[in-house]
N, C-alpha and C. Protein backbone atom coordinates (compact mmCIF):
# COMPACT_ATOMS: atom_id res chain seq x y z
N UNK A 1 2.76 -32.08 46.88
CA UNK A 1 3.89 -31.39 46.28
C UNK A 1 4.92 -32.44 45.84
N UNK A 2 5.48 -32.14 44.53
CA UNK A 2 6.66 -33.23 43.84
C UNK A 2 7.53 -33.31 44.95
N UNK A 3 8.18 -34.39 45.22
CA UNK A 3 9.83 -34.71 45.44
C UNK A 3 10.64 -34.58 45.05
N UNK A 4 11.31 -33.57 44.91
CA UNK A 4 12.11 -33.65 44.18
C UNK A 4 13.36 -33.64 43.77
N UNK A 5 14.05 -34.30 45.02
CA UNK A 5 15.20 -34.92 45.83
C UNK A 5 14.92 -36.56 45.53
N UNK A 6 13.72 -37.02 45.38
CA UNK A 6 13.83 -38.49 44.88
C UNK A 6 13.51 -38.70 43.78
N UNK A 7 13.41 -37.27 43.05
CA UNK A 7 13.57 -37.49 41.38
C UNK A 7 14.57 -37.25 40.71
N UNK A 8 15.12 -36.62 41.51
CA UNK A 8 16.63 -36.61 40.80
C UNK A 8 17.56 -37.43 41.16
N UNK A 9 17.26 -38.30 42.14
CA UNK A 9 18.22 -39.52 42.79
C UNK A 9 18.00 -40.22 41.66
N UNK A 10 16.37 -40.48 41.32
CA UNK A 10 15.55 -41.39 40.04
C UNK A 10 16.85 -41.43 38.84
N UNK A 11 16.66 -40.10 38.32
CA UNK A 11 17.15 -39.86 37.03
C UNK A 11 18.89 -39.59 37.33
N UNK A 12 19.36 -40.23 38.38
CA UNK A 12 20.94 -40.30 38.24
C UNK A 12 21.35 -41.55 38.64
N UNK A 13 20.15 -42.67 38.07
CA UNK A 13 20.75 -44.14 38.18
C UNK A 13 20.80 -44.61 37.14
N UNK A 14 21.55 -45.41 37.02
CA UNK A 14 22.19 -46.10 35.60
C UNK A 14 20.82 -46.67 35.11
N UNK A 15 20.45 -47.40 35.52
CA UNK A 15 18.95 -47.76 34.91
C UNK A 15 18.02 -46.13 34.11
N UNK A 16 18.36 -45.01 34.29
CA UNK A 16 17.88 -44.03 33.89
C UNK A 16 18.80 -43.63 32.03
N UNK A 17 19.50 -44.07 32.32
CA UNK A 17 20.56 -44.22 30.57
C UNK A 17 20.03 -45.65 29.95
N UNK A 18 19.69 -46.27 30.36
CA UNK A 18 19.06 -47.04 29.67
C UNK A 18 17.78 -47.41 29.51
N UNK A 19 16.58 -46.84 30.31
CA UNK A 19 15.75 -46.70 29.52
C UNK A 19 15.45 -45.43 28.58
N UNK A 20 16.19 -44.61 28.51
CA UNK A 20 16.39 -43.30 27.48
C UNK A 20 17.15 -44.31 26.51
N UNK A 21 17.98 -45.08 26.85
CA UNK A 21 18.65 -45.28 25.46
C UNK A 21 17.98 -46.18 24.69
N UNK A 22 16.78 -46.60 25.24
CA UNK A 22 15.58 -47.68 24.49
C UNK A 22 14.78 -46.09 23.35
N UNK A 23 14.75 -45.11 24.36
CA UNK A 23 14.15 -44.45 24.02
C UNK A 23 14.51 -43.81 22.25
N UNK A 24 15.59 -43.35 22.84
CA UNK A 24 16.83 -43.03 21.67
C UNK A 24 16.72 -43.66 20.37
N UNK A 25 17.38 -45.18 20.81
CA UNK A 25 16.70 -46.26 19.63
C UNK A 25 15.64 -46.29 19.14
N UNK A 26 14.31 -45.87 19.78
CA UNK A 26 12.96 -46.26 18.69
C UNK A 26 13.37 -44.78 18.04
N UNK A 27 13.49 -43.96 18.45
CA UNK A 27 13.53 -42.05 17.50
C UNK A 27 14.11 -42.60 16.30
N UNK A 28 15.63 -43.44 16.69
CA UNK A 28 17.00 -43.16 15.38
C UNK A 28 15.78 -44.23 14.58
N UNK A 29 15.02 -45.40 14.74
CA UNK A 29 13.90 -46.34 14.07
C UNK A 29 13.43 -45.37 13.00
N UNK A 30 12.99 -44.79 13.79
CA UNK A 30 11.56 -43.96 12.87
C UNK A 30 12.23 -43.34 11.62
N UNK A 31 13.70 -43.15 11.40
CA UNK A 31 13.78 -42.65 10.24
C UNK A 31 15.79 -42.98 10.14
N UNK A 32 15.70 -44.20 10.14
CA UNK A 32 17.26 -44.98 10.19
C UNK A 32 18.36 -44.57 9.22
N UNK A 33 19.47 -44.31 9.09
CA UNK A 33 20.25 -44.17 8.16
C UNK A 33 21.51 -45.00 8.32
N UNK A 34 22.32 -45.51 7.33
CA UNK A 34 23.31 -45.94 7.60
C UNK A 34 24.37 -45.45 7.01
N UNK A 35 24.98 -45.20 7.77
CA UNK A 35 26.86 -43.69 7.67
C UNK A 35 27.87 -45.26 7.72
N UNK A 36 28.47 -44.76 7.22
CA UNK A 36 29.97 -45.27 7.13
C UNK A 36 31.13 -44.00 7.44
N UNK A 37 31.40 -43.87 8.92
CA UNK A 37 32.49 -43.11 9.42
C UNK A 37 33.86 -43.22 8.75
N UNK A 38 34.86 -42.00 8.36
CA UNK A 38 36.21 -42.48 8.14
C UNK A 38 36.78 -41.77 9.28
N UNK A 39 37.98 -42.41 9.87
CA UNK A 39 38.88 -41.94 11.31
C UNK A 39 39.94 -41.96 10.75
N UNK A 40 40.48 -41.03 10.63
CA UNK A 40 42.01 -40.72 9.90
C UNK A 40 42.05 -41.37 8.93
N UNK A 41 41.35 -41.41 7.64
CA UNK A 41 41.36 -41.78 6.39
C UNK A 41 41.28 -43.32 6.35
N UNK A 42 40.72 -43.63 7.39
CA UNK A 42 40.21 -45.54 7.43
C UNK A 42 38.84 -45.23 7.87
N UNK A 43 37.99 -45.79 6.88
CA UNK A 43 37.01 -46.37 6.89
C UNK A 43 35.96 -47.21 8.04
N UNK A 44 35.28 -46.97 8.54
CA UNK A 44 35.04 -47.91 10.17
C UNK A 44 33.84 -48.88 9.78
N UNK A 45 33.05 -49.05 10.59
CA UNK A 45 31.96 -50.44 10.49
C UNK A 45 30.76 -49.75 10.56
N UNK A 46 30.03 -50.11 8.81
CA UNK A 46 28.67 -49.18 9.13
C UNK A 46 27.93 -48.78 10.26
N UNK A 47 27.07 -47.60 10.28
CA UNK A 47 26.24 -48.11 11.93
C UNK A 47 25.53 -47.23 11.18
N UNK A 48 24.06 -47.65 12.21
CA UNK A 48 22.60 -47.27 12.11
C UNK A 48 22.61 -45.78 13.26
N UNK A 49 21.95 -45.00 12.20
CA UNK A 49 22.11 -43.80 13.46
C UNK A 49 21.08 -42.78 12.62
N UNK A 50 20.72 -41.79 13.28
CA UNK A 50 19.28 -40.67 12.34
C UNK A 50 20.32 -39.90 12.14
N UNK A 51 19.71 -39.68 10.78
CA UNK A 51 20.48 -38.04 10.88
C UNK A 51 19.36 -36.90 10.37
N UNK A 52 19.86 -35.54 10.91
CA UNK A 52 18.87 -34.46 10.61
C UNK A 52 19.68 -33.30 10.01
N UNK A 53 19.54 -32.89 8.66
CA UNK A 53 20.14 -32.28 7.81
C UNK A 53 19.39 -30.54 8.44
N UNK A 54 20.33 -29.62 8.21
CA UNK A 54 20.36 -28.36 8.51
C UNK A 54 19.96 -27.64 7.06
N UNK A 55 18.81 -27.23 6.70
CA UNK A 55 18.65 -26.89 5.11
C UNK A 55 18.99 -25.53 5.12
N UNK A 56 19.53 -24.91 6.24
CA UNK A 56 19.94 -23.55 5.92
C UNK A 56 21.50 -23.30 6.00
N UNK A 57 22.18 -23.16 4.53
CA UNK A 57 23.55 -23.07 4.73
C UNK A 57 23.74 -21.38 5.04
N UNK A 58 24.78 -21.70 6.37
CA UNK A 58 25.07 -20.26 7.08
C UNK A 58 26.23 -19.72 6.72
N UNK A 59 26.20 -18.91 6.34
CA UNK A 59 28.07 -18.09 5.92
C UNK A 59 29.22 -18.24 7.18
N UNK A 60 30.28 -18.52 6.74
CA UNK A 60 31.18 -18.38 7.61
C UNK A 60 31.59 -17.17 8.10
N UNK A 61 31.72 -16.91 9.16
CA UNK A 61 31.82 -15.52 9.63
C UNK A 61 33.54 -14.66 10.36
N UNK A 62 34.28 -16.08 9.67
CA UNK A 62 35.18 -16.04 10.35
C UNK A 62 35.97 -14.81 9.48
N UNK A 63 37.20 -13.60 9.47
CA UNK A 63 37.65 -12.70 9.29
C UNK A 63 38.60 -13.63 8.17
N UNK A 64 38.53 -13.25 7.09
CA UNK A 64 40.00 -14.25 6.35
C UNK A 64 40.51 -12.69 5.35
N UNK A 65 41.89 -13.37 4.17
CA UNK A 65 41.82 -12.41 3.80
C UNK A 65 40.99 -11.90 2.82
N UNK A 66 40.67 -10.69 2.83
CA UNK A 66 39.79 -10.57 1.50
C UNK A 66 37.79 -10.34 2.26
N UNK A 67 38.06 -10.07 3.56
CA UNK A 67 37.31 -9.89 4.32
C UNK A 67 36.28 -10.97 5.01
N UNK A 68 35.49 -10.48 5.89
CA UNK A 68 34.61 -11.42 6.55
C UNK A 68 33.63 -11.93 4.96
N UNK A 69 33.09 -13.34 5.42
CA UNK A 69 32.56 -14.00 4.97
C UNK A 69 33.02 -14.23 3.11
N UNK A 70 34.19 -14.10 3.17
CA UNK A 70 35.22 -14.91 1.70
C UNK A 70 35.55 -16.00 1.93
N UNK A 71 35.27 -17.03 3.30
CA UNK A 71 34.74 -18.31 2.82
C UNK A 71 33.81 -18.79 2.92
N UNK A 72 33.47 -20.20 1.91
CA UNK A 72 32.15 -20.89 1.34
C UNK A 72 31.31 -20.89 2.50
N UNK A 73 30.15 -21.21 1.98
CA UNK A 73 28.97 -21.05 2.76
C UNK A 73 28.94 -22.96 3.66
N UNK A 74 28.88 -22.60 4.97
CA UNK A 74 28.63 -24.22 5.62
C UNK A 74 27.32 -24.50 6.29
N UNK A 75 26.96 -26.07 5.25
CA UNK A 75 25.59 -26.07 6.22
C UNK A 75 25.81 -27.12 6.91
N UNK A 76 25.01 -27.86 8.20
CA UNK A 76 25.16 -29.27 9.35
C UNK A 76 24.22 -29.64 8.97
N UNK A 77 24.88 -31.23 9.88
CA UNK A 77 23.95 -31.51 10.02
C UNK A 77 24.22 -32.30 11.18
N UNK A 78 23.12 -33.20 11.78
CA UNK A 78 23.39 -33.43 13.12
C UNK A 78 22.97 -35.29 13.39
N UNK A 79 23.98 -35.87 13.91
CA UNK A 79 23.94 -37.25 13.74
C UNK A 79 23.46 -37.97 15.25
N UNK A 80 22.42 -38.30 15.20
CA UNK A 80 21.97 -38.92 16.85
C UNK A 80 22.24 -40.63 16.86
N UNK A 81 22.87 -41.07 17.93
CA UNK A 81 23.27 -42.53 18.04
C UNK A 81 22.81 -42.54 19.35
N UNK A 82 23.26 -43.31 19.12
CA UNK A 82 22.87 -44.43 21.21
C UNK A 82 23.95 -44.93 21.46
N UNK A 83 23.59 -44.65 22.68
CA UNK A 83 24.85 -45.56 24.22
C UNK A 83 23.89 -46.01 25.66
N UNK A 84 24.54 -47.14 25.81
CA UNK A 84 23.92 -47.63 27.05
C UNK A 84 22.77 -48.50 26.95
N UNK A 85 22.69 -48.87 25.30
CA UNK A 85 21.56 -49.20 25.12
C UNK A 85 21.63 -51.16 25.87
N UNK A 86 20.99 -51.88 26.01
CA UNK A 86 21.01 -53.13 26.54
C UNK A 86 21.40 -54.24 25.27
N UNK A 87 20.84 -53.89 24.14
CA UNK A 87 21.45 -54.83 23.18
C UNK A 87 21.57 -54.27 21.99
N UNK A 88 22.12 -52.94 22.02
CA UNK A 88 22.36 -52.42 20.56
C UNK A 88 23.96 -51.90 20.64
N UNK A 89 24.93 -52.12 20.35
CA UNK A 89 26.43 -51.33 20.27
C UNK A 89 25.91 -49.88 20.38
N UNK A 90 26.98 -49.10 21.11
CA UNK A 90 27.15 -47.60 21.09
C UNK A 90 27.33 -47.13 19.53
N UNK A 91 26.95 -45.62 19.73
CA UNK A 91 27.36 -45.38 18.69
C UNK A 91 28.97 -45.04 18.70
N UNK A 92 29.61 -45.56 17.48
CA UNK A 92 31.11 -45.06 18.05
C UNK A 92 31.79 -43.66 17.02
N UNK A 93 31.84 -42.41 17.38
CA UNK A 93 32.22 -41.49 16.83
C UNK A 93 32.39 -40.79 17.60
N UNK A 94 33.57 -40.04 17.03
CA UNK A 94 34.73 -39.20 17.89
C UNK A 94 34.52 -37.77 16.85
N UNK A 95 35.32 -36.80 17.75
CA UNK A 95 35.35 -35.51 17.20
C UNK A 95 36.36 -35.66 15.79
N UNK A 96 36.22 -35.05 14.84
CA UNK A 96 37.44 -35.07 13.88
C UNK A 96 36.74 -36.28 12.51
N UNK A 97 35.84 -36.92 13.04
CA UNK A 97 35.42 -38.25 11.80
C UNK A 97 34.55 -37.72 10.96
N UNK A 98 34.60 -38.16 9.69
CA UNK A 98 34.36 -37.45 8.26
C UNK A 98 33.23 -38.59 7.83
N UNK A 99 32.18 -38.06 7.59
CA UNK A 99 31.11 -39.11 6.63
C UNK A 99 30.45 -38.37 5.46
N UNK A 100 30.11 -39.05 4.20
CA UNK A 100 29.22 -38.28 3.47
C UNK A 100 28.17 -38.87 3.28
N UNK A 101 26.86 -37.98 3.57
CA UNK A 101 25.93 -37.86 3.45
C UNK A 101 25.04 -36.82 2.29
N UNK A 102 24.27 -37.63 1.81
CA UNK A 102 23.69 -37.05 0.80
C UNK A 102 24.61 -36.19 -0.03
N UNK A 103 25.72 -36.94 -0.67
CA UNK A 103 26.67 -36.24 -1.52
C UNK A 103 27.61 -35.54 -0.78
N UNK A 104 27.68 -35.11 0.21
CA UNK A 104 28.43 -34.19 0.75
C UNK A 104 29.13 -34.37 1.92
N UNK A 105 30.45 -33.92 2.11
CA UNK A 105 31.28 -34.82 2.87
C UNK A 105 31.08 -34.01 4.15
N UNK A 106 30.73 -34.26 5.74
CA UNK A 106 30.63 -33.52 6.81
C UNK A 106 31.65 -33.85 7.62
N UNK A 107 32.40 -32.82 8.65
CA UNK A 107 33.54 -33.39 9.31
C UNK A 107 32.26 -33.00 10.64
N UNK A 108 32.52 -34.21 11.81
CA UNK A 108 31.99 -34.10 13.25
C UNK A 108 32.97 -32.52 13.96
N UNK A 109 32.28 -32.03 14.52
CA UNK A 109 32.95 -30.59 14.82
C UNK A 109 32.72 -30.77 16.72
N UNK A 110 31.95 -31.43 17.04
CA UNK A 110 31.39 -31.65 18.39
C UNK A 110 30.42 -32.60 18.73
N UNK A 111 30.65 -33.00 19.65
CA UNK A 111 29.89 -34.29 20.26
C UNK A 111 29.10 -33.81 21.73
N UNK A 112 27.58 -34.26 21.76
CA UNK A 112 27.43 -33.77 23.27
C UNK A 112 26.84 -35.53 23.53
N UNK A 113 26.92 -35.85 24.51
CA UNK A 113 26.64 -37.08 25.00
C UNK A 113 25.92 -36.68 26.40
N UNK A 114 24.77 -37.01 25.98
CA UNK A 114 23.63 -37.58 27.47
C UNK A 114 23.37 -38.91 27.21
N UNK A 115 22.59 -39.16 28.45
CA UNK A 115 22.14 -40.27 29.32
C UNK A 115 21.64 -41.31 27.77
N UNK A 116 21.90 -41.98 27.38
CA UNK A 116 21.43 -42.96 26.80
C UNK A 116 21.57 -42.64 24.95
N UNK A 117 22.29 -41.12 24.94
CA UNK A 117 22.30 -40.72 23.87
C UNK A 117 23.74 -40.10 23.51
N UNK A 118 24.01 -39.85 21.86
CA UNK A 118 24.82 -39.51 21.47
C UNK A 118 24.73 -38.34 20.22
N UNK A 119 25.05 -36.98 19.99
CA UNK A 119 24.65 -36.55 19.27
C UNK A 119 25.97 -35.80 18.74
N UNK A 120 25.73 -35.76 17.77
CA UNK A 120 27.41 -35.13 16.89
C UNK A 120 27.01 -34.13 15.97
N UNK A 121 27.37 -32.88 15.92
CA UNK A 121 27.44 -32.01 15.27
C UNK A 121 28.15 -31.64 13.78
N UNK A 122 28.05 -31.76 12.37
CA UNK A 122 28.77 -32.14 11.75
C UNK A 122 28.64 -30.67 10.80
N UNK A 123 29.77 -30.51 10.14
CA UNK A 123 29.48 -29.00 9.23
C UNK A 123 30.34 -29.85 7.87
N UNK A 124 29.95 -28.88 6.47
CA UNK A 124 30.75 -29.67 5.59
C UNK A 124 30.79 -27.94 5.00
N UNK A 125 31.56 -27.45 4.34
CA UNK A 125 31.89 -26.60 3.45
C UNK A 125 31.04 -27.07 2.17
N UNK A 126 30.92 -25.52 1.35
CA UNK A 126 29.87 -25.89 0.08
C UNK A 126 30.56 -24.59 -0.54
């Protein structure tokens, strides 16, 4: 029968964020992009990171005037970086930072950060 009190000791040691964040790095490899972040209308230092485009733009559902869904249609997309990695910089992006991709400008709306990874949620209006 598993242990599984010494697998979760396993996977809550720092050595456990970094070999995920080796991991991380070969994924963002397999299909690399390079973003140029802006942070309050300055420009930051390219970085290598995947991104995975959302091809279904979803209506906004929010109540405005003139009824639900009278504004533009928003599609994501979703930006994966690394942290913790042993010789690659973090990825550095914060909630609120604006990049365009494939023509279209996305603002980061949310960030979830695990063990060796970084993933940002981005929506752009259309």
């Amino acid at each position: 029968m598993p242990d599984f009190d010494t697998w979760l000791a396993e996977i809550a040691q720092p050595t456990h964020a970094a070999s995920r964040a080796v991991v991380t790095w070969a994924r963002i490899n397999e299909r690399p992009t390079t973003i140029t972040l802006r942070r309050s209308g300055v420009a930051r230092s390219p970085q290598i990171v995947r991104v995975e485009l959302d091809s279904r733009a979803r209506e906004d559902t929010r109540v405005v005037a003139g009824g639900a869904n009278a504004q533009p249609g928003v599609t994501r997309a979703v930006i994966f970086g690394v942290r913790d990695h042993a010789t690659v910089a973090d990825t550095d992006i914060q909630r609120g930072d604006r990049v365009v991709i494939a023509g279209m400008e996305y603002e980061v709306i949310t960030l979830i950060h695990a063990p060796g990874a970084v993933q940002a949620i981005c929506e752009a209006r259309v």
